[in-house]
Protein backbone atom coordinates (compact mmCIF):
# COMPACT_ATOMS: atom_id res chain seq x y z
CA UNK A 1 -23.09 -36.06 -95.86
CA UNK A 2 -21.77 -37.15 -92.39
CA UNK A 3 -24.22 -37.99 -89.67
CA UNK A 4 -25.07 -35.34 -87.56
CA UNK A 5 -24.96 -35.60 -83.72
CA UNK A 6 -28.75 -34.62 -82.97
CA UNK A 7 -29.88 -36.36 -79.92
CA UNK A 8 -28.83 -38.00 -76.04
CA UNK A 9 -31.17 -40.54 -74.56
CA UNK A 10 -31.11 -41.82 -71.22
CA UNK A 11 -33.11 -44.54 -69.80
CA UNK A 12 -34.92 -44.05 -66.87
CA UNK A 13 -36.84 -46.37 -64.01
CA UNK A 14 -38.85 -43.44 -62.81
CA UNK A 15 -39.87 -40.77 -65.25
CA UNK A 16 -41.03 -38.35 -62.29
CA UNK A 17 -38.02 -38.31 -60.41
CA UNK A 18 -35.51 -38.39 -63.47
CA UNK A 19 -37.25 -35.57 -65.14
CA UNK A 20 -37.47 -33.43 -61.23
CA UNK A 21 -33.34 -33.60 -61.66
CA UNK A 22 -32.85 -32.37 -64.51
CA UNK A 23 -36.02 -29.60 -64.34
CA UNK A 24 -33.57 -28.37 -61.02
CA UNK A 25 -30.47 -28.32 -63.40
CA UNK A 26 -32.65 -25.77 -65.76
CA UNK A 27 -34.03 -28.07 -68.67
CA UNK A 28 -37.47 -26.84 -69.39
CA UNK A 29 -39.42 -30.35 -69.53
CA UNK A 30 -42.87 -30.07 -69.53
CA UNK A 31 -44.62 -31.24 -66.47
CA UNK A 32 -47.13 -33.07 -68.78
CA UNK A 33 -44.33 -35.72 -69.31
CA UNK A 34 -43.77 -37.03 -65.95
CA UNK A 35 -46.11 -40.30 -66.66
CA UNK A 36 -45.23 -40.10 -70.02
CA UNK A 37 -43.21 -43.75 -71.88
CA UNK A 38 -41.24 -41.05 -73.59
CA UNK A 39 -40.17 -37.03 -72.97
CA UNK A 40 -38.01 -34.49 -74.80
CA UNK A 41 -36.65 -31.52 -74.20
CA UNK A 42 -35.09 -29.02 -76.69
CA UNK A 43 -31.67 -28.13 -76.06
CA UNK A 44 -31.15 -25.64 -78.88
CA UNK A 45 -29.17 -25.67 -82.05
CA UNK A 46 -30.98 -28.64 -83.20
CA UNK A 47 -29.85 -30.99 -80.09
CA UNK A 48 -32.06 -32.77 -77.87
CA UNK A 49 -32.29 -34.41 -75.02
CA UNK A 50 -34.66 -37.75 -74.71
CA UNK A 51 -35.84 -40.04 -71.70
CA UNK A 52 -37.26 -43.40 -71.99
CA UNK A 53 -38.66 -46.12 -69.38
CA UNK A 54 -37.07 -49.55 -69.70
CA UNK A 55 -40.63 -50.78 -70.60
CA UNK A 56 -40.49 -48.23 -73.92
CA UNK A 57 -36.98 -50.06 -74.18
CA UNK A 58 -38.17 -53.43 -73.89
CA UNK A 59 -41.50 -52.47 -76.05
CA UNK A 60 -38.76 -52.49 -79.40
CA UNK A 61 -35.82 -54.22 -77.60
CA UNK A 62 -37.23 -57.16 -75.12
CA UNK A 63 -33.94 -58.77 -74.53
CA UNK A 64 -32.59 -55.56 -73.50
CA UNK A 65 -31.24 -55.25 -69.99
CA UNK A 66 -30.32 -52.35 -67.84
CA UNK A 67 -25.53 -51.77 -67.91
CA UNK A 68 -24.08 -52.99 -64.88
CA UNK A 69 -21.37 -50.71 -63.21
CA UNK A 70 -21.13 -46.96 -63.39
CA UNK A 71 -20.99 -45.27 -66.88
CA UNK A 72 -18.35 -44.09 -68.69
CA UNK A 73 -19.93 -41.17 -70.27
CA UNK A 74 -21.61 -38.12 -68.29
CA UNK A 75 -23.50 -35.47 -69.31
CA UNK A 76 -21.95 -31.63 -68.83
CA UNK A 77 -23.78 -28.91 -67.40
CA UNK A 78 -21.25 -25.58 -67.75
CA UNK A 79 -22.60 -22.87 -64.65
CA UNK A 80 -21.90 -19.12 -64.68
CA UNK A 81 -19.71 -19.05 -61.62
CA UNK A 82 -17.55 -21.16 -59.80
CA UNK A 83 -19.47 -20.55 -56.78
CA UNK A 84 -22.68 -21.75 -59.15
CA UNK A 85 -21.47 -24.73 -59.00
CA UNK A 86 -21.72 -24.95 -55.39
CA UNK A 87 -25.13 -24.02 -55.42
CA UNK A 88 -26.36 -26.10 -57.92
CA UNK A 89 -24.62 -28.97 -56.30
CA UNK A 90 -25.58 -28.33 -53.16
CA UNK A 91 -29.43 -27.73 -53.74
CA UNK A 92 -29.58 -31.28 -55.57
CA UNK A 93 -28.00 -33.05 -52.52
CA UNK A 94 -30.38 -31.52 -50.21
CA UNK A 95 -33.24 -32.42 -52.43
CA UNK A 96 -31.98 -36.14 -51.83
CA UNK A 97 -29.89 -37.00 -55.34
CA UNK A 98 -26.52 -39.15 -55.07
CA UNK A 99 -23.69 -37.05 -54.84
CA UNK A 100 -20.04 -38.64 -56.65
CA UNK A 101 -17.35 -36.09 -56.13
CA UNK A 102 -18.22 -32.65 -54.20
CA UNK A 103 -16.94 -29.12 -56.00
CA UNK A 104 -13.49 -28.77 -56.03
CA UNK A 105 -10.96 -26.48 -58.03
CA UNK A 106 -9.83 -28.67 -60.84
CA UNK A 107 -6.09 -28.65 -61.98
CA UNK A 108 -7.54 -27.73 -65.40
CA UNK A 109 -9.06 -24.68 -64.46
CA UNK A 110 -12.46 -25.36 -63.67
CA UNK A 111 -14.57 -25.71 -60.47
CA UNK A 112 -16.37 -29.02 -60.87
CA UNK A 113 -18.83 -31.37 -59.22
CA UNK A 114 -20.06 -34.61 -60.25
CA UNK A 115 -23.56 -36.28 -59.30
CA UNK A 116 -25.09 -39.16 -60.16
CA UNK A 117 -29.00 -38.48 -61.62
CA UNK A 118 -31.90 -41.10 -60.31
CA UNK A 119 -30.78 -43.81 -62.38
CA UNK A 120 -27.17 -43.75 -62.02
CA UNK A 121 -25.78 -41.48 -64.46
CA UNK A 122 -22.92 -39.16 -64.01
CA UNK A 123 -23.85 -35.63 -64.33
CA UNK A 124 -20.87 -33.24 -64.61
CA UNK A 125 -21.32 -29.42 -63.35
CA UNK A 126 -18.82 -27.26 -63.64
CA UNK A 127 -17.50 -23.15 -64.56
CA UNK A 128 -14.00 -21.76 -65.52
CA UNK A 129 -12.01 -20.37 -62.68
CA UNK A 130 -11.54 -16.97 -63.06
C-alpha cells in the first residue's frame, strides 16, 4: 500500500495569531487551542491541517531551527468568486497580515492573491475566471 497524504503542519511562533488567520480564511479551529503546544483542524476527506510552536518542535527535535528565506510551498485556499478573492484578501490586510502579491487576473485563468500568514508562509487565494 502507498502512503497516503493525510496531514500539513506548519510551525508557528504565536499560536493566537496564526490560528486568528486562518479562523478568517474559514478553518473551524477551536478557540480552546489558541494557548495550546499543538492544534488541529479537520479538513475533510481524511486531511488535516496541524500547528505546532517551535518549543513542541524543539521538545522532540532540539537542534531544530526555524528555514531561512521565503518558502517554496504555499498553501491554496480556492474562493467562490473572483471578486471573493478580493474580499478575502482585502479583509486580512486590514486586519494587519503581510500581503505578497495583491489579486490580479492570472494568465491561467484564475483571479489570485498571495499573503504571507504570521509566520511567513505563503498562502495562495484564488477562483476561476468566469
Amino acid at each position: 500500500m502507498a502512503p497516503t497524504l493525510n496531514y500539513i503542519g506548519i510551525v508557528v511562533t504565536d499560536m493566537a495569531r496564526s490560528l486568528a488567520f486562518y479562523r478568517q480564511l474559514g478553518l473551524d479551529i477551536p478557540a480552546d487551542q489558541d494557548a495550546a503546544p499543538h492544534a488541529e483542524c479537520s479538513l475533510g476527506g481524511g486531511m488535516r491541517i496541524a500547528w505546532d510552536t517551535e518549543e513542541t518542535i524543539r521538545s522532540f527535535d532540539p537542534e531544530w531551527t526555524p528555514p531561512v528565506g521565503t518558502g517554496r510551498s504555499a498553501i491554496g485556499f480556492e474562493c467562490d468568486t473572483p471578486a471573493e478573492v478580493d474580499k478575502v484578501y482585502d479583509s486580512l490586510i486590514s486586519a494587519g497580515y503581510g500581503g505578497h502579491k495583491a489579486p490580479w487576473d492570472a494568465f491561467w485563468g484564475q483571479r489570485y492573491a498571495i499573503l504571507h500568514d504570521p509566520d511567513g508562509n505563503p498562502v495562495d487565494l484564488y477562483s476561476a475566471i468566469r
